[in-house]
PDB file of N, CA and C in Angstrom:
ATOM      1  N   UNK A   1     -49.048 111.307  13.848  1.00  0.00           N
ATOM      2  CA  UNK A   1     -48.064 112.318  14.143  1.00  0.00           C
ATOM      3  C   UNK A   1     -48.755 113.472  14.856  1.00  0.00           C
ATOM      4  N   UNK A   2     -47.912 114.077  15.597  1.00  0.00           N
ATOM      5  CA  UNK A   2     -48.180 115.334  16.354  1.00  0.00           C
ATOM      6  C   UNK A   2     -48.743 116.626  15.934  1.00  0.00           C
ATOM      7  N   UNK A   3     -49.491 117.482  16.441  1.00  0.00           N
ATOM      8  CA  UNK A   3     -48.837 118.551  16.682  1.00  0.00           C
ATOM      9  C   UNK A   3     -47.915 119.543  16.293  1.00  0.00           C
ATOM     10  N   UNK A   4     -47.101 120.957  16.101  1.00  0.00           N
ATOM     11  CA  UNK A   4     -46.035 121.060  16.340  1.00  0.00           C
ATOM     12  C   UNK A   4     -46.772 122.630  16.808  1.00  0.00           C
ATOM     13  N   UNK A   5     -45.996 123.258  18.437  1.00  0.00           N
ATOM     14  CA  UNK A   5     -46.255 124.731  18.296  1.00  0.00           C
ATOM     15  C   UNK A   5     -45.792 125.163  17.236  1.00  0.00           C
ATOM     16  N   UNK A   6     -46.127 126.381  16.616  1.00  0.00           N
ATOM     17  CA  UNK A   6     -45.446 127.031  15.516  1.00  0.00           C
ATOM     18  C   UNK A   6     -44.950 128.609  16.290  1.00  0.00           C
ATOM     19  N   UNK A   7     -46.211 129.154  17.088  1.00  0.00           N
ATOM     20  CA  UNK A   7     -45.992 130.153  18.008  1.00  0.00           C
ATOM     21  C   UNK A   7     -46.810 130.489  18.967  1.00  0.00           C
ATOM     22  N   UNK A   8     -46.473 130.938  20.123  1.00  0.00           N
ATOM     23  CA  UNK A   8     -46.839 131.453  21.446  1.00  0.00           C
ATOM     24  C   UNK A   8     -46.737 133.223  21.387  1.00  0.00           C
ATOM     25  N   UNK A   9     -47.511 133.727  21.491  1.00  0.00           N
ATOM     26  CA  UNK A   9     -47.885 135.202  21.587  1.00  0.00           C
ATOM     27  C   UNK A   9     -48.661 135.476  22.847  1.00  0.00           C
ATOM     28  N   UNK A  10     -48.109 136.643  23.688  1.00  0.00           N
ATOM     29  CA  UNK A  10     -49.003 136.990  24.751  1.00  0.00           C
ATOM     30  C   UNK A  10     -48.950 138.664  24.520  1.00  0.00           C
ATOM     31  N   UNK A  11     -49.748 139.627  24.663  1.00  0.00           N
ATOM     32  CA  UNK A  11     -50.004 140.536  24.797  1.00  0.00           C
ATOM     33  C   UNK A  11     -50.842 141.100  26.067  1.00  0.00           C
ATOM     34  N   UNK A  12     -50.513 142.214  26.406  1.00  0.00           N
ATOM     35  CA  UNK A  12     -50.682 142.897  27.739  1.00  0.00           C
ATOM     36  C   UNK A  12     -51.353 144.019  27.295  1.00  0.00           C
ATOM     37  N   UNK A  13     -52.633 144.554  27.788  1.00  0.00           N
ATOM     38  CA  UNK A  13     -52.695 145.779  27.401  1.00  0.00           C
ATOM     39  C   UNK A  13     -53.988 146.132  28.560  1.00  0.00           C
ATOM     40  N   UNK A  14     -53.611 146.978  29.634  1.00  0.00           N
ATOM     41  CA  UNK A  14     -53.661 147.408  30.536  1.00  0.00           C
ATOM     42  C   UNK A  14     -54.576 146.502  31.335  1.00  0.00           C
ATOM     43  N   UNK A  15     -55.455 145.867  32.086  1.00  0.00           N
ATOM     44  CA  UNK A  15     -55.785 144.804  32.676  1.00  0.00           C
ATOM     45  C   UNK A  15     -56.462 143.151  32.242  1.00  0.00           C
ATOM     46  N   UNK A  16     -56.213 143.867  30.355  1.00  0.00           N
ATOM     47  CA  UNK A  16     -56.275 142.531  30.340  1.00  0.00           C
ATOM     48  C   UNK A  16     -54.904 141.912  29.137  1.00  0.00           C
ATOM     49  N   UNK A  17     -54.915 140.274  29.512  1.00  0.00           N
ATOM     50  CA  UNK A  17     -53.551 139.895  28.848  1.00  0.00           C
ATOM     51  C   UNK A  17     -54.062 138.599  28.413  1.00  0.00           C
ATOM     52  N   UNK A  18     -53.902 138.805  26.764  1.00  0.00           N
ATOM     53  CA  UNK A  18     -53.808 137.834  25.955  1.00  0.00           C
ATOM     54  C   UNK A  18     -52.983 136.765  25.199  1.00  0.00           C
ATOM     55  N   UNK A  19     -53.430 135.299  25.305  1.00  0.00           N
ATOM     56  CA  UNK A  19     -52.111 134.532  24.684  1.00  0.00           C
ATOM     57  C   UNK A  19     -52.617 133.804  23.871  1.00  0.00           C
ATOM     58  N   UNK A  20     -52.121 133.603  22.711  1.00  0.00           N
ATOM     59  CA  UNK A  20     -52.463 133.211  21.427  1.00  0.00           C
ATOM     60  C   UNK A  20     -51.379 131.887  21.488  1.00  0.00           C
ATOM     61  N   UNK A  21     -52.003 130.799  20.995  1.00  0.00           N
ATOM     62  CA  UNK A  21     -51.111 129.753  20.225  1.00  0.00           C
ATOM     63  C   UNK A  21     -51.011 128.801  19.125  1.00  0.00           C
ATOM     64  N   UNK A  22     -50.504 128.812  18.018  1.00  0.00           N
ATOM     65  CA  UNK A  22     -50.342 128.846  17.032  1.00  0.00           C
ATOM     66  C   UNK A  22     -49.987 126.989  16.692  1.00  0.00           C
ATOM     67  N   UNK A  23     -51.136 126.550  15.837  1.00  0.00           N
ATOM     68  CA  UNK A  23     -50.122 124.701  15.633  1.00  0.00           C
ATOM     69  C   UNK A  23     -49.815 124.664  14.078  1.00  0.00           C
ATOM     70  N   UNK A  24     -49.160 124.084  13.803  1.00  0.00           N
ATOM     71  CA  UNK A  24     -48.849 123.656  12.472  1.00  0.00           C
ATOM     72  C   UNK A  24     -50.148 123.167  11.463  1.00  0.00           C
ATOM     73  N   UNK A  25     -51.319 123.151  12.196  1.00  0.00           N
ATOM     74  CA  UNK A  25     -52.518 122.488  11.019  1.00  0.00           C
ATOM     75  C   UNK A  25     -53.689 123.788  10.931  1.00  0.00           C
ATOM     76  N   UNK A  26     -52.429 125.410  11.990  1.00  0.00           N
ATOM     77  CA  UNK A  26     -53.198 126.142  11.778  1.00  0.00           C
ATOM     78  C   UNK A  26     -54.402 127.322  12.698  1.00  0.00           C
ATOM     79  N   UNK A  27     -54.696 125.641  13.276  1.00  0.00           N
ATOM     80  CA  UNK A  27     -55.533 126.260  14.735  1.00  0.00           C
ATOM     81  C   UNK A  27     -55.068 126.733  15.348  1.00  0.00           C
ATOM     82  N   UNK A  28     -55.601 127.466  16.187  1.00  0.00           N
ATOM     83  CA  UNK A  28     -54.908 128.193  17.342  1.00  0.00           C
ATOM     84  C   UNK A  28     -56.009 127.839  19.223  1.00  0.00           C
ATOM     85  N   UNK A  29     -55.354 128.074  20.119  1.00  0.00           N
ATOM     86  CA  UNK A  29     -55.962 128.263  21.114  1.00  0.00           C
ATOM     87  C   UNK A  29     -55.320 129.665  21.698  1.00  0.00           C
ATOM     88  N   UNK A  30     -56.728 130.078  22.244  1.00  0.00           N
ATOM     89  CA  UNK A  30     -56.730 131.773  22.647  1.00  0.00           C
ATOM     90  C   UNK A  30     -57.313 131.677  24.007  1.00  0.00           C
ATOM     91  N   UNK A  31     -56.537 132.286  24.957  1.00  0.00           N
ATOM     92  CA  UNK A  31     -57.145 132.723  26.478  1.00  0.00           C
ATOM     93  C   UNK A  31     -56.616 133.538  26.960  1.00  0.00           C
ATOM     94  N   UNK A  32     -58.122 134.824  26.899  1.00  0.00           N
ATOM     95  CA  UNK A  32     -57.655 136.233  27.705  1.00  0.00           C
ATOM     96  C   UNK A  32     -58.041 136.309  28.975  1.00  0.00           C
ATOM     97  N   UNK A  33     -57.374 136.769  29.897  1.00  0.00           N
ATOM     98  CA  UNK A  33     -57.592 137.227  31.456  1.00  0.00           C
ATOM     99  C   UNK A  33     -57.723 138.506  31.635  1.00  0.00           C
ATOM    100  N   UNK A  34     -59.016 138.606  32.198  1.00  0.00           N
ATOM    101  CA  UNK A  34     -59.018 140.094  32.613  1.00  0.00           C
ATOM    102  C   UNK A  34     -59.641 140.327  33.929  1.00  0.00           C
ATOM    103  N   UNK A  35     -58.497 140.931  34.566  1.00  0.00           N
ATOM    104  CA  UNK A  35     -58.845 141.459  35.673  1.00  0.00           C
ATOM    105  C   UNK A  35     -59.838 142.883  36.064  1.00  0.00           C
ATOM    106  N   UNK A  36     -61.035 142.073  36.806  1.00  0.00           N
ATOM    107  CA  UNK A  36     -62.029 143.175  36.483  1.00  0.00           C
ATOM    108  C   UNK A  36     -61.836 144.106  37.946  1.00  0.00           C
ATOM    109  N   UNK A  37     -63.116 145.105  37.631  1.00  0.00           N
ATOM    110  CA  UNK A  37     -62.799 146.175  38.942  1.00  0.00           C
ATOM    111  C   UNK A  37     -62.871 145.337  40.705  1.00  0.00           C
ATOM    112  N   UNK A  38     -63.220 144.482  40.745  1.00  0.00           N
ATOM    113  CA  UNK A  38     -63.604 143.696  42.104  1.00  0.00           C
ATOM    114  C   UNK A  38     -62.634 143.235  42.767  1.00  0.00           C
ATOM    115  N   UNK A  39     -61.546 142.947  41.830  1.00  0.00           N
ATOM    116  CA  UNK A  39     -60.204 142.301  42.036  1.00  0.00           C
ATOM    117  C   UNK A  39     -60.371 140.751  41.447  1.00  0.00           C
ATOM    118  N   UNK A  40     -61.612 140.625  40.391  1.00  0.00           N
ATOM    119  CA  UNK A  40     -61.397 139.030  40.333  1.00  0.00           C
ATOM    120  C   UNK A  40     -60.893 138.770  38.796  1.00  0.00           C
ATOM    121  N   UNK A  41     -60.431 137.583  38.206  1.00  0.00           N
ATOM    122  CA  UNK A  41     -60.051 137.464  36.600  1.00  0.00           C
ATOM    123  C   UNK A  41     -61.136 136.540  36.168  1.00  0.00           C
ATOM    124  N   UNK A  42     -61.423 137.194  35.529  1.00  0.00           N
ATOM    125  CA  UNK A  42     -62.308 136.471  34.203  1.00  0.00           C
ATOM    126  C   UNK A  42     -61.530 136.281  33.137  1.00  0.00           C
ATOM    127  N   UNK A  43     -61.166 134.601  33.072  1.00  0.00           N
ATOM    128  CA  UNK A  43     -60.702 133.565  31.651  1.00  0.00           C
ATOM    129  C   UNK A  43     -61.622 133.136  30.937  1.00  0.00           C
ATOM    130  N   UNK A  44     -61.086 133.599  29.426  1.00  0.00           N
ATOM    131  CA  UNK A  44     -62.230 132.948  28.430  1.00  0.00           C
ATOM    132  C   UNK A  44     -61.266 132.336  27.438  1.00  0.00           C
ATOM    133  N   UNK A  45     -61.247 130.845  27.780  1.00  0.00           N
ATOM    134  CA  UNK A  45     -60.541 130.011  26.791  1.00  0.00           C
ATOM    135  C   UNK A  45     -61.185 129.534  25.517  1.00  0.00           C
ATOM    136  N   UNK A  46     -60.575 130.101  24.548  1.00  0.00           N
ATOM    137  CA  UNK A  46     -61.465 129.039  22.628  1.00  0.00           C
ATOM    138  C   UNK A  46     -60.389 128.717  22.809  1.00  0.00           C
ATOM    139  N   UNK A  47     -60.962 127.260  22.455  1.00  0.00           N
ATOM    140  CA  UNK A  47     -60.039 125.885  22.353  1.00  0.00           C
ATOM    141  C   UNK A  47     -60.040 125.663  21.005  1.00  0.00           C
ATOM    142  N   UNK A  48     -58.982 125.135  20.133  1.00  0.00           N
ATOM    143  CA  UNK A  48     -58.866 124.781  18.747  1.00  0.00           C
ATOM    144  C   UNK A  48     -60.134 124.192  17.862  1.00  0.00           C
ATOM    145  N   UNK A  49     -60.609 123.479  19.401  1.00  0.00           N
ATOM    146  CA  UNK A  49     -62.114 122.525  17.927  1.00  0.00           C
ATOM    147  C   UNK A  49     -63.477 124.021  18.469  1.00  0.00           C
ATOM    148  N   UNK A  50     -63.040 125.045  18.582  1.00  0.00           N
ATOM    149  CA  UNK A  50     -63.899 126.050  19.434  1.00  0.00           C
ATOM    150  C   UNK A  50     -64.767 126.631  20.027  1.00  0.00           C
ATOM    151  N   UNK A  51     -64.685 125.524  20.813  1.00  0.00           N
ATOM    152  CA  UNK A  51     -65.321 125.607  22.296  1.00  0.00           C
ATOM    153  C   UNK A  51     -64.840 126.662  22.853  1.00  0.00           C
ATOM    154  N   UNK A  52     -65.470 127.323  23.351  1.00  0.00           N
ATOM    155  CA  UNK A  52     -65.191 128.354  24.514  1.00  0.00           C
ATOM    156  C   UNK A  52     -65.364 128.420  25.886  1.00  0.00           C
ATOM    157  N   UNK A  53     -64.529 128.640  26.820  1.00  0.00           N
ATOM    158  CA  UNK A  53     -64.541 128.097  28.076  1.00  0.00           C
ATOM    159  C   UNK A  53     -64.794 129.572  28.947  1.00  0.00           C
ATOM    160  N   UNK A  54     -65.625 129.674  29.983  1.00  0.00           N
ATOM    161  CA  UNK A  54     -65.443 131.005  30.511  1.00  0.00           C
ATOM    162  C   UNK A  54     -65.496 130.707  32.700  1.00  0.00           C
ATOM    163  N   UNK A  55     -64.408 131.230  33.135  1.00  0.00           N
ATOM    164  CA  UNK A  55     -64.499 130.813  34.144  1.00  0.00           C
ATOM    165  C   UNK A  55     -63.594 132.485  34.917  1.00  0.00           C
ATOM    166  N   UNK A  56     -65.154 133.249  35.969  1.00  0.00           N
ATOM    167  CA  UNK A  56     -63.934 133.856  36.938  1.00  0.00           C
ATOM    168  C   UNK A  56     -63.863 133.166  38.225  1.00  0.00           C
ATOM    169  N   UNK A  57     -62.540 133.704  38.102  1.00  0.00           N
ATOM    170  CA  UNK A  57     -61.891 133.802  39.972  1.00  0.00           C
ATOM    171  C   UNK A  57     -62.053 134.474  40.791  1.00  0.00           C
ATOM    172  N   UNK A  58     -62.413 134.692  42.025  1.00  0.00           N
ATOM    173  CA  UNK A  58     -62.796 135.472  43.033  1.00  0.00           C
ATOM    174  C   UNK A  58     -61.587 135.002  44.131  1.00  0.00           C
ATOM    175  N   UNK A  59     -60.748 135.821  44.550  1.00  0.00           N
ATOM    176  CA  UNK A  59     -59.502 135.366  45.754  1.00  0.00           C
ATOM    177  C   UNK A  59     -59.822 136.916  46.729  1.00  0.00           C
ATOM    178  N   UNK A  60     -59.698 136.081  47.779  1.00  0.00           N
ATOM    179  CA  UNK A  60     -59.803 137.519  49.040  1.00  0.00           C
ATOM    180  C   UNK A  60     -61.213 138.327  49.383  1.00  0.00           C
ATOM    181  N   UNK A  61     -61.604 139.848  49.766  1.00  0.00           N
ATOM    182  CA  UNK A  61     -63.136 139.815  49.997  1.00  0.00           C
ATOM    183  C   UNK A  61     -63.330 139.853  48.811  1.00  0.00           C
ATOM    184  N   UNK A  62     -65.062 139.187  49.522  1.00  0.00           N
ATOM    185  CA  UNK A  62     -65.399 138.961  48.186  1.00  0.00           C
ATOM    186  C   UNK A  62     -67.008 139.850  48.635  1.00  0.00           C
ATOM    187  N   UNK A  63     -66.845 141.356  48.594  1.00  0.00           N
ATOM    188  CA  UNK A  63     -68.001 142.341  48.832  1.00  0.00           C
ATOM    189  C   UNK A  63     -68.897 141.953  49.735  1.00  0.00           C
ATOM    190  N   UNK A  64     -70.276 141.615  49.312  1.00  0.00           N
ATOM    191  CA  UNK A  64     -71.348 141.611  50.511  1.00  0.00           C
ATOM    192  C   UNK A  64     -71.260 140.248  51.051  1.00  0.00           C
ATOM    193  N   UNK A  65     -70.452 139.390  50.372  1.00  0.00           N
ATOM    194  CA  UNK A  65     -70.636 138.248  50.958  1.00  0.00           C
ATOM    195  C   UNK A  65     -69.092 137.972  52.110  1.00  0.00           C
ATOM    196  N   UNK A  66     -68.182 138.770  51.725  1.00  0.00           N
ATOM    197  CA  UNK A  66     -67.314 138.511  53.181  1.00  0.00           C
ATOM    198  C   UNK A  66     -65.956 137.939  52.375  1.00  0.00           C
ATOM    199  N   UNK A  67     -65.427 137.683  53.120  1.00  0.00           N
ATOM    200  CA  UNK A  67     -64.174 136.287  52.713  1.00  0.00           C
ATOM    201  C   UNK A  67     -64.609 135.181  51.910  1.00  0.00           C
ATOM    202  N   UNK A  68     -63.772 135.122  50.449  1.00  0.00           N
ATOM    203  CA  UNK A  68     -64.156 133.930  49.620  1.00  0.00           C
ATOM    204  C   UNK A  68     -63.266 133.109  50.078  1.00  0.00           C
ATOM    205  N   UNK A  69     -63.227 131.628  50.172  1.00  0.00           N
ATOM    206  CA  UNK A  69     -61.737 131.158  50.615  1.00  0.00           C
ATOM    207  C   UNK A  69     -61.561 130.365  49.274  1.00  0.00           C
ATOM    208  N   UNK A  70     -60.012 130.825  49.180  1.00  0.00           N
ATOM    209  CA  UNK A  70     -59.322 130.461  47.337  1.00  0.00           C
ATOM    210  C   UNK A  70     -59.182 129.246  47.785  1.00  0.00           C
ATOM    211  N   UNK A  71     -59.164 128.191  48.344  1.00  0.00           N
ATOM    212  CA  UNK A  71     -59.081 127.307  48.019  1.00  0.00           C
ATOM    213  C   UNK A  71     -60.673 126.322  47.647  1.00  0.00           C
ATOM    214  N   UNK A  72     -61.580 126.765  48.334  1.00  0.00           N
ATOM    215  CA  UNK A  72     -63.272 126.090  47.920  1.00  0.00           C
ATOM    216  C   UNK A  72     -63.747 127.166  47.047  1.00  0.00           C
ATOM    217  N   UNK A  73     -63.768 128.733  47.302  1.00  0.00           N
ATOM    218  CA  UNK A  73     -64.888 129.459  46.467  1.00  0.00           C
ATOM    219  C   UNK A  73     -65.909 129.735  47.995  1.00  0.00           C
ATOM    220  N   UNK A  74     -65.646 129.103  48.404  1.00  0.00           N
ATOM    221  CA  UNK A  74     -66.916 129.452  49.600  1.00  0.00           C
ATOM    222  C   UNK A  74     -66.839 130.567  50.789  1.00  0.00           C
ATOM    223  N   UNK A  75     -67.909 131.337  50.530  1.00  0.00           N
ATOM    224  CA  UNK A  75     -67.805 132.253  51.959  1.00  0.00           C
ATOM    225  C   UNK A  75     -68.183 131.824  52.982  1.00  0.00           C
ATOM    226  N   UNK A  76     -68.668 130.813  53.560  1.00  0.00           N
ATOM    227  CA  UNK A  76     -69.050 130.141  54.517  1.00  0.00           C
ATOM    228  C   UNK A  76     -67.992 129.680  55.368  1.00  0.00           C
ATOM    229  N   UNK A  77     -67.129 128.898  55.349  1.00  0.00           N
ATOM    230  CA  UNK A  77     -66.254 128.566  55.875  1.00  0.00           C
ATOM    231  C   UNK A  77     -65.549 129.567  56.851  1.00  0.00           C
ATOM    232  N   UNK A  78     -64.476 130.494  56.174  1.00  0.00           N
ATOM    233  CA  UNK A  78     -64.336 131.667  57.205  1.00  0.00           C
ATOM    234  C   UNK A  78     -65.409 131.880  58.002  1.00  0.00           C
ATOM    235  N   UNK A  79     -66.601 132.416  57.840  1.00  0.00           N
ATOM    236  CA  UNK A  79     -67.720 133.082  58.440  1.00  0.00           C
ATOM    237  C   UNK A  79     -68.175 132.145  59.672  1.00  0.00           C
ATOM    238  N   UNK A  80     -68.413 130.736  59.165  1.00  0.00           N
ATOM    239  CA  UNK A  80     -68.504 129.781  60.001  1.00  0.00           C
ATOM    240  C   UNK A  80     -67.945 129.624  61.384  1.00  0.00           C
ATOM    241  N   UNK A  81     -66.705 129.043  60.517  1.00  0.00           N
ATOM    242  CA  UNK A  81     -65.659 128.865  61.871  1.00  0.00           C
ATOM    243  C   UNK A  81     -64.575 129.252  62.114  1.00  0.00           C
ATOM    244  N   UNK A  82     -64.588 131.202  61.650  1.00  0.00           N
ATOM    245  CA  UNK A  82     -63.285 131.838  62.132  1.00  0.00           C
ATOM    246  C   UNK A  82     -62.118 131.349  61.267  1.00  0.00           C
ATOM    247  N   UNK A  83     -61.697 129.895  60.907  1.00  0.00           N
ATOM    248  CA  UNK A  83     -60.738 129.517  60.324  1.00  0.00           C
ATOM    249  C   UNK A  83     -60.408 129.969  58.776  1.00  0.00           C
ATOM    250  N   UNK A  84     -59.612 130.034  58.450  1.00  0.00           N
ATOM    251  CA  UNK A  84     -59.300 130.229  56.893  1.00  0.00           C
ATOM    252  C   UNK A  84     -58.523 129.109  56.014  1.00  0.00           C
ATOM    253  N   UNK A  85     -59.676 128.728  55.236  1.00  0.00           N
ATOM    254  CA  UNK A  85     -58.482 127.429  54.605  1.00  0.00           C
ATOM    255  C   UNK A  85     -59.699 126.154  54.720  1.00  0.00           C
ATOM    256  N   UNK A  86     -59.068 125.285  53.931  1.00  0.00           N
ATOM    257  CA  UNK A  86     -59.969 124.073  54.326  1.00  0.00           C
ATOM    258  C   UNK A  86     -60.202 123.302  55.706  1.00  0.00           C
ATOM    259  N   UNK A  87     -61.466 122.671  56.031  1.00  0.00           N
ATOM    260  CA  UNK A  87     -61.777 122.408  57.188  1.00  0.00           C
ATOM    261  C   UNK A  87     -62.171 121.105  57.324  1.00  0.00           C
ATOM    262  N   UNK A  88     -61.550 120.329  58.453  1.00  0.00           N
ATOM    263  CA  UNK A  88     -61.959 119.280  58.176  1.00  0.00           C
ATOM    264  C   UNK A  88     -63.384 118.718  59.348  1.00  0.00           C
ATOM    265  N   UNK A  89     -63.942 117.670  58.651  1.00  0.00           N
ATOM    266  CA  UNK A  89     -65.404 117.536  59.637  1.00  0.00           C
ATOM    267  C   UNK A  89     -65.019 117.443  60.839  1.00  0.00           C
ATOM    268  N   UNK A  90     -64.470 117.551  61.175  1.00  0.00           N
ATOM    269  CA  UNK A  90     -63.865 117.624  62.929  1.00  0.00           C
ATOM    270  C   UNK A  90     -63.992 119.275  63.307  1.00  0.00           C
ATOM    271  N   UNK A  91     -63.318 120.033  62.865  1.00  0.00           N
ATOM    272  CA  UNK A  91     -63.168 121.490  62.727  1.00  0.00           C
ATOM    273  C   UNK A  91     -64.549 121.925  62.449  1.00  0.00           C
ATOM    274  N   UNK A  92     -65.885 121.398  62.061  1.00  0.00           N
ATOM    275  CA  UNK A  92     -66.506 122.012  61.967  1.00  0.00           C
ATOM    276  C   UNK A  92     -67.789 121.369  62.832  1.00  0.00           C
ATOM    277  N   UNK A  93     -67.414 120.439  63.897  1.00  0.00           N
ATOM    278  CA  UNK A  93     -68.289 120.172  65.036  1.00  0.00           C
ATOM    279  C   UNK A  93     -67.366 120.879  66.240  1.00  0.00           C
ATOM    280  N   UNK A  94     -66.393 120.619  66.290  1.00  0.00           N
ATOM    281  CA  UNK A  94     -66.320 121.324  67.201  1.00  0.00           C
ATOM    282  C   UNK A  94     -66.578 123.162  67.510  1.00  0.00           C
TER     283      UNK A  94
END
């Protein structure tokens, strides 16, 4: 047998926002986002057996290094070849 949510809680409190979730055997999984001064979010997921997961995002400049592109993470690409977005090996011989 399953599972059951029991409850979902999110809280907001000024750049960063937390969500709590609640199962019937007790555990919970927790992941806060916080948006830091750079413009990027740092997620830190504890998972029920609690593991903790920590991963930021970087979208748009990304300071000394230029244009991150949200879809790779890479500043190279823009910088490269002018283009924005993924590139395919063609796009990047010519």
């Amino acid at each position: 047998m399953g599972l059951a949510v029991i409850s979902d809680v999110t809280t907001v409190d000024g750049n960063v926002t937390t969500f709590v979730r609640t199962y019937s055997d007790d555990t919970t999984y927790t992941r806060t986002d916080t948006v830091n001064a750079d413009g990027s979010t740092t997620s830190v997921a504890t998972f029920r057996d609690g593991q903790v997961e920590e991963v930021t995002n970087y979208t748009g400049s990304g300071g000394s290094a230029g244009f991150i592109d949200p879809n790779t993470g890479s500043p190279e690409e823009e910088l490269s070849t002018g283009k924005i977005g993924r590139q395919t090996w063609r796009d990047l011989l010519d």
